[in-house]
C-alpha atoms as a PDB file:
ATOM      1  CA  UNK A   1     -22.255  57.788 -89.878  1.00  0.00           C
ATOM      2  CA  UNK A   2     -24.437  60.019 -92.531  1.00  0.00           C
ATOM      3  CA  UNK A   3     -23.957  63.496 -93.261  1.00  0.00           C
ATOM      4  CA  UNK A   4     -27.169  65.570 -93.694  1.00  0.00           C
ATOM      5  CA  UNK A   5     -27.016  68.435 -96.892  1.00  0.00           C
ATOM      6  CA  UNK A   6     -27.088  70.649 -93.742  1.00  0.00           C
ATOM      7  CA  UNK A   7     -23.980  69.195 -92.507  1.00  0.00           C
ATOM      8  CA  UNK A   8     -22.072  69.181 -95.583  1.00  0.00           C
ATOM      9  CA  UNK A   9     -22.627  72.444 -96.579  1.00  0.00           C
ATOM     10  CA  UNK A  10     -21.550  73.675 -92.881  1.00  0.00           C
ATOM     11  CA  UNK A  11     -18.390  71.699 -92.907  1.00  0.00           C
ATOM     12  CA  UNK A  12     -17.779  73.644 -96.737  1.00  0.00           C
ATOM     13  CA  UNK A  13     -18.392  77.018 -95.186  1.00  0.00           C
ATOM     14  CA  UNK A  14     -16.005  76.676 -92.616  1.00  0.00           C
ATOM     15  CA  UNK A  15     -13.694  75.387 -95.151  1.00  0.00           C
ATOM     16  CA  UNK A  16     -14.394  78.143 -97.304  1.00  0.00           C
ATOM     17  CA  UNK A  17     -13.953  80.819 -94.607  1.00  0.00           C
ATOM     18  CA  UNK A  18     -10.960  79.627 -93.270  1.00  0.00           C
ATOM     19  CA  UNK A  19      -9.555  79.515 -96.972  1.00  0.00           C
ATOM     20  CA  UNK A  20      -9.841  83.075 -97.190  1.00  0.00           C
ATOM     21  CA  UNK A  21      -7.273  85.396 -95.417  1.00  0.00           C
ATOM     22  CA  UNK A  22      -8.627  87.585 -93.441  1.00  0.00           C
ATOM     23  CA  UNK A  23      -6.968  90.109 -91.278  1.00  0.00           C
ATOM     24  CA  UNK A  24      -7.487  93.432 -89.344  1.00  0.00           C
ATOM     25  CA  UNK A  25      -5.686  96.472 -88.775  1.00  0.00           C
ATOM     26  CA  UNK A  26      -3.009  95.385 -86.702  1.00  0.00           C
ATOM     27  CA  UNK A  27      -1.314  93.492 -89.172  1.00  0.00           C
ATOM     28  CA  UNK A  28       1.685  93.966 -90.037  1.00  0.00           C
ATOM     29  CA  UNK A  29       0.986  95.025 -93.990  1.00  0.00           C
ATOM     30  CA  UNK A  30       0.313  98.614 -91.773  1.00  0.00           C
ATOM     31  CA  UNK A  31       3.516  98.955 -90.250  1.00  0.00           C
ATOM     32  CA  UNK A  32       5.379  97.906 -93.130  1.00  0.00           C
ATOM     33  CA  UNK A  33       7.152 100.907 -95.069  1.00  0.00           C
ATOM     34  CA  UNK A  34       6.257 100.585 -99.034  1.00  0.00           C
ATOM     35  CA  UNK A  35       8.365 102.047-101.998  1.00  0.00           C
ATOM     36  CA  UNK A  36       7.347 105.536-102.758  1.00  0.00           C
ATOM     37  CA  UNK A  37       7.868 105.387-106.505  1.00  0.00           C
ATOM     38  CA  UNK A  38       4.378 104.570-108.579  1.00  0.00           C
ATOM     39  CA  UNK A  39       3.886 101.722-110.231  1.00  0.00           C
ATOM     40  CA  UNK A  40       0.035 101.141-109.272  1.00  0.00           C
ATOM     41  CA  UNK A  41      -2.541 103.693-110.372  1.00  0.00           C
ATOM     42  CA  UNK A  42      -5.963 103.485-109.183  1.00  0.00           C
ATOM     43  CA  UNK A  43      -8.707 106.111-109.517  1.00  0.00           C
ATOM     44  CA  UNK A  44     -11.600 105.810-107.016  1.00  0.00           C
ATOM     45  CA  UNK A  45     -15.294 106.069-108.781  1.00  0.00           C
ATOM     46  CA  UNK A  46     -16.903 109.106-108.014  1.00  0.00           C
ATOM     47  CA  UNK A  47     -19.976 109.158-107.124  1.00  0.00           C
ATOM     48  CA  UNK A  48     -19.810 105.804-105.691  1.00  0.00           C
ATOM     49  CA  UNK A  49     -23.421 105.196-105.412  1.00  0.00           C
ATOM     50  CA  UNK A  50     -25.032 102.427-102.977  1.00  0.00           C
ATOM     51  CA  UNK A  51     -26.818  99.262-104.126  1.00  0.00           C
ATOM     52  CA  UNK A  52     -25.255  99.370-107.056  1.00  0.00           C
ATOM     53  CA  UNK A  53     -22.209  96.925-108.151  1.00  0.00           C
ATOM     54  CA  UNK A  54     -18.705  98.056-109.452  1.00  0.00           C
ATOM     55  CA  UNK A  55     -15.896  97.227-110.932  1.00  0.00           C
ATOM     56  CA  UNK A  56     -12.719  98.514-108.880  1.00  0.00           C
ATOM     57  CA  UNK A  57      -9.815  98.527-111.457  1.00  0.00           C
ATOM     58  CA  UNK A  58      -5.996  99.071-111.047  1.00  0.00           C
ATOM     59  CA  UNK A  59      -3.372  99.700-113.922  1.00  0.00           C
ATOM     60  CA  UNK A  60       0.136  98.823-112.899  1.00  0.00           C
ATOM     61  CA  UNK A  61       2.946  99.000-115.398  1.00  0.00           C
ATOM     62  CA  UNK A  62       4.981  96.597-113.524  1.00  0.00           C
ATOM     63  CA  UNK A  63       6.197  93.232-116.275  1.00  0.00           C
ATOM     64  CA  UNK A  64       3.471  90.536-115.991  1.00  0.00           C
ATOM     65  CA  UNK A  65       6.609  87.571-115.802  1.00  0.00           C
ATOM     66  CA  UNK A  66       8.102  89.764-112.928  1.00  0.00           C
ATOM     67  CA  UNK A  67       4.374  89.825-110.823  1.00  0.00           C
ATOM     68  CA  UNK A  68       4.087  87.255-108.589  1.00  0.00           C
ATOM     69  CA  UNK A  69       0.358  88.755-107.607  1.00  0.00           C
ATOM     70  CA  UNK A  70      -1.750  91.646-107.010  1.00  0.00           C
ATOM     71  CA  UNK A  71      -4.256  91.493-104.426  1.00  0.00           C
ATOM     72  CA  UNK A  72      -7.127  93.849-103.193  1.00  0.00           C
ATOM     73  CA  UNK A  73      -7.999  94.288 -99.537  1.00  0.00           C
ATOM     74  CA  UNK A  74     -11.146  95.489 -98.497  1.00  0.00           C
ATOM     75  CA  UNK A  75     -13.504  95.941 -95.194  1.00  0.00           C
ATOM     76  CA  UNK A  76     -16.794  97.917 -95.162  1.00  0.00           C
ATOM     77  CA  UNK A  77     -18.426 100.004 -91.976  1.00  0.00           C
ATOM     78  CA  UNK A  78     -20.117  96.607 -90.814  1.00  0.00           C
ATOM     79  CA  UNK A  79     -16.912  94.428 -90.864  1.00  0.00           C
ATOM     80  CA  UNK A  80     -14.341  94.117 -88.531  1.00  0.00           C
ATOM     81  CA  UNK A  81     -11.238  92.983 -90.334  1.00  0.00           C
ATOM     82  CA  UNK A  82     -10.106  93.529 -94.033  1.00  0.00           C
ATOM     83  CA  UNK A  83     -10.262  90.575 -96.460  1.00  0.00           C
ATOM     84  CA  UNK A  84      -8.045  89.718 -99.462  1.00  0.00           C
ATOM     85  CA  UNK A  85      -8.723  88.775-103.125  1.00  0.00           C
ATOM     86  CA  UNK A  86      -6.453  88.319-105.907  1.00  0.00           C
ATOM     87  CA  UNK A  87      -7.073  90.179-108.618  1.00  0.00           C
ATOM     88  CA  UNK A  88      -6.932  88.673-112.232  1.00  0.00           C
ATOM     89  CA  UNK A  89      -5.531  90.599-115.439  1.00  0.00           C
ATOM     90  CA  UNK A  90      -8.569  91.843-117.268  1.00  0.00           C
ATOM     91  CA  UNK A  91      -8.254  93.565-120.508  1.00  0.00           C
ATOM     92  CA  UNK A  92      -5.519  95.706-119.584  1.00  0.00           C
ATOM     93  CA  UNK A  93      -5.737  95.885-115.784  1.00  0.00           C
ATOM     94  CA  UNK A  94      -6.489  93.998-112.841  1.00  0.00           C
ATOM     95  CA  UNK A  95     -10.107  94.383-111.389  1.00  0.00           C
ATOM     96  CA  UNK A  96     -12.753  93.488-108.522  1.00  0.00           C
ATOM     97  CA  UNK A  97     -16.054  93.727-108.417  1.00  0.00           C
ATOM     98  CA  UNK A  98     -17.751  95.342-105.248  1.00  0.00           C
ATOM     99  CA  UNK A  99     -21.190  94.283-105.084  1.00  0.00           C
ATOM    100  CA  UNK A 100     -23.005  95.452-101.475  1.00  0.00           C
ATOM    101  CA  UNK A 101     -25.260  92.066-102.098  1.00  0.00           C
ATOM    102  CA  UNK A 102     -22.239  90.431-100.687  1.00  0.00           C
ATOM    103  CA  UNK A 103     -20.752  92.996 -98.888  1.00  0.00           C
ATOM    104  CA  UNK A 104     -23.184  95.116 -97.473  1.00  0.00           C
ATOM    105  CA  UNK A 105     -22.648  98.436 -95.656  1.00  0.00           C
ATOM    106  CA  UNK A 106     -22.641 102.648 -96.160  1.00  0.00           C
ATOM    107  CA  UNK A 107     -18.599 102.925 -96.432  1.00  0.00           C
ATOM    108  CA  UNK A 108     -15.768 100.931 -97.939  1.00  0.00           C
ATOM    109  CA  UNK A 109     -12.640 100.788 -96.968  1.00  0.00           C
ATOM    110  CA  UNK A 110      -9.500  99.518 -99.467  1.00  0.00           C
ATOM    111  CA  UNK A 111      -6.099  99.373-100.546  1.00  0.00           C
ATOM    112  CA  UNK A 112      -3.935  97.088-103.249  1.00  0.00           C
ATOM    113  CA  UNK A 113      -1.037  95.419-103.036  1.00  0.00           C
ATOM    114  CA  UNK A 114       1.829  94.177-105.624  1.00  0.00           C
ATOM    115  CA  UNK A 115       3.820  91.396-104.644  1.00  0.00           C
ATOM    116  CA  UNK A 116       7.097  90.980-106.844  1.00  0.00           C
ATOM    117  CA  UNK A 117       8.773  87.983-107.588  1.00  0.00           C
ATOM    118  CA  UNK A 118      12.124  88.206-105.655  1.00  0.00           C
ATOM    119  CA  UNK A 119      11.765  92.079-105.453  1.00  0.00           C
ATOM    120  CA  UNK A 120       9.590  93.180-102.559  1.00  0.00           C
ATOM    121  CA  UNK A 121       5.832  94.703-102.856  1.00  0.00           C
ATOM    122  CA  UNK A 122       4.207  98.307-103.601  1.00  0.00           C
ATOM    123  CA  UNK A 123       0.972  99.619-102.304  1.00  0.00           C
ATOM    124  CA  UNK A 124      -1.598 102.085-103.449  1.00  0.00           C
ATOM    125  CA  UNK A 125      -2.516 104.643-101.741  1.00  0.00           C
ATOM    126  CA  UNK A 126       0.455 104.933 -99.684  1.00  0.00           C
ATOM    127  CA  UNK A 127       1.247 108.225 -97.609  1.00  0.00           C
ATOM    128  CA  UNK A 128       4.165 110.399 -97.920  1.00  0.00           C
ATOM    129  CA  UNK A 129       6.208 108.028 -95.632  1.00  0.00           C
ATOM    130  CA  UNK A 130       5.408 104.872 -97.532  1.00  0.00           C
ATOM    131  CA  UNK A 131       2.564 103.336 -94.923  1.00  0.00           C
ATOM    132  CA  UNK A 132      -0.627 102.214 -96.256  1.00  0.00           C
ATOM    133  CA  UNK A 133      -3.245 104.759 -96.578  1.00  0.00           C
ATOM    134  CA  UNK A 134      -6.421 102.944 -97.324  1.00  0.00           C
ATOM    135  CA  UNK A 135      -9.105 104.642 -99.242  1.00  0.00           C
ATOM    136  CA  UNK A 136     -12.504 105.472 -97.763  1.00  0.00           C
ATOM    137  CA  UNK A 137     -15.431 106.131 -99.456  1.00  0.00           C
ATOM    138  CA  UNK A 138     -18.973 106.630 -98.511  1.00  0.00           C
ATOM    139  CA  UNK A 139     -21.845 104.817-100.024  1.00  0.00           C
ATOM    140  CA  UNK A 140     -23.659 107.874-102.115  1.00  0.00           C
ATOM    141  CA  UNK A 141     -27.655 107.884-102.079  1.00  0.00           C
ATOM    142  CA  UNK A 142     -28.527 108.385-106.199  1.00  0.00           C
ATOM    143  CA  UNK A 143     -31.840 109.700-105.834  1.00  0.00           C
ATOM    144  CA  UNK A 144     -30.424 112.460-103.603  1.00  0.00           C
ATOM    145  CA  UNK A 145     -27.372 112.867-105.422  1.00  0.00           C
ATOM    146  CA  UNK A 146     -28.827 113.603-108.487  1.00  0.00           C
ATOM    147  CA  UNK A 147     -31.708 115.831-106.751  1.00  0.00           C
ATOM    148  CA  UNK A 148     -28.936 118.479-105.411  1.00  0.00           C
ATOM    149  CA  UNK A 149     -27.696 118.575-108.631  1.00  0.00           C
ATOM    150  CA  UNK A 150     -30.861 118.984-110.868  1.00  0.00           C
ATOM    151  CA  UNK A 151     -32.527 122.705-110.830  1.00  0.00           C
END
């Protein structure tokens, strides 16, 4: 039997997508109850323009040897369920980069999550009774941001 390029490559897609953990809001990461001490500290960009790729960064002061992983989820307007990518220490803090090429939409949707060897997990944002409280931010147009702001 011989495998066309077409084949191949479908047979690594599905491998590739099925790789990736996706999930949606029913999961149970929503109904879990999360530490409400800080140890994550995220600050959303602001203006978050569209078309345009970012970085998302989080700082956590939580030991490196104690971190078993920290992992951002994220879902835009046109998706259905949230995905999941492990974040990688960066020059002082762990970091994704959005780009709408990929991901395309005119809102995001996200939240981190610690995992701690032995020790449990935190979450950022949480609410004031530990539940996950993801962030949601709308896609800015720059051409009209910056025209109500110029005289």
């Amino acid at each position: 039997m011989t495998l066309s390029m077409k084949d191949v490559l479908k047979f690594f897609l599905l491998f590739f997508l099925l790789k990736i953990e996706i999930f949606s809001q029913d999961s149970s990461l929503f109904k879990k109850t999360f530490p409400l001490e800080s140890k994550l500290l995220h600050k959303t960009p602001n203006p978050f323009f569209q078309g345009r790729p970012y970085f998302l960064e989080l700082f956590s002061d939580i030991p490196l040897d104690s971190l078993e992983s920290i992992n951002f989820y994220f879902k835009t307007d046109k998706s259905k369920n949230y995905r999941e990518e492990k974040l990688e220490f960066f020059r002082g803090s762990y970091r994704f980069k959005y780009d709408p090429k990929f991901y395309p939409g005119k809102k995001i949707y996200y939240f981190f999550i610690a995992k701690i060897t032995n020790s449990g997990m935190y979450a950022f944002p949480i609410n004031d009774q530990g539940m996950l409280n993801p962030i949601e931010l709308d896609f800015v147009d720059p051409i009209k941001y910056y025209n109500e702001r110029t005289p």
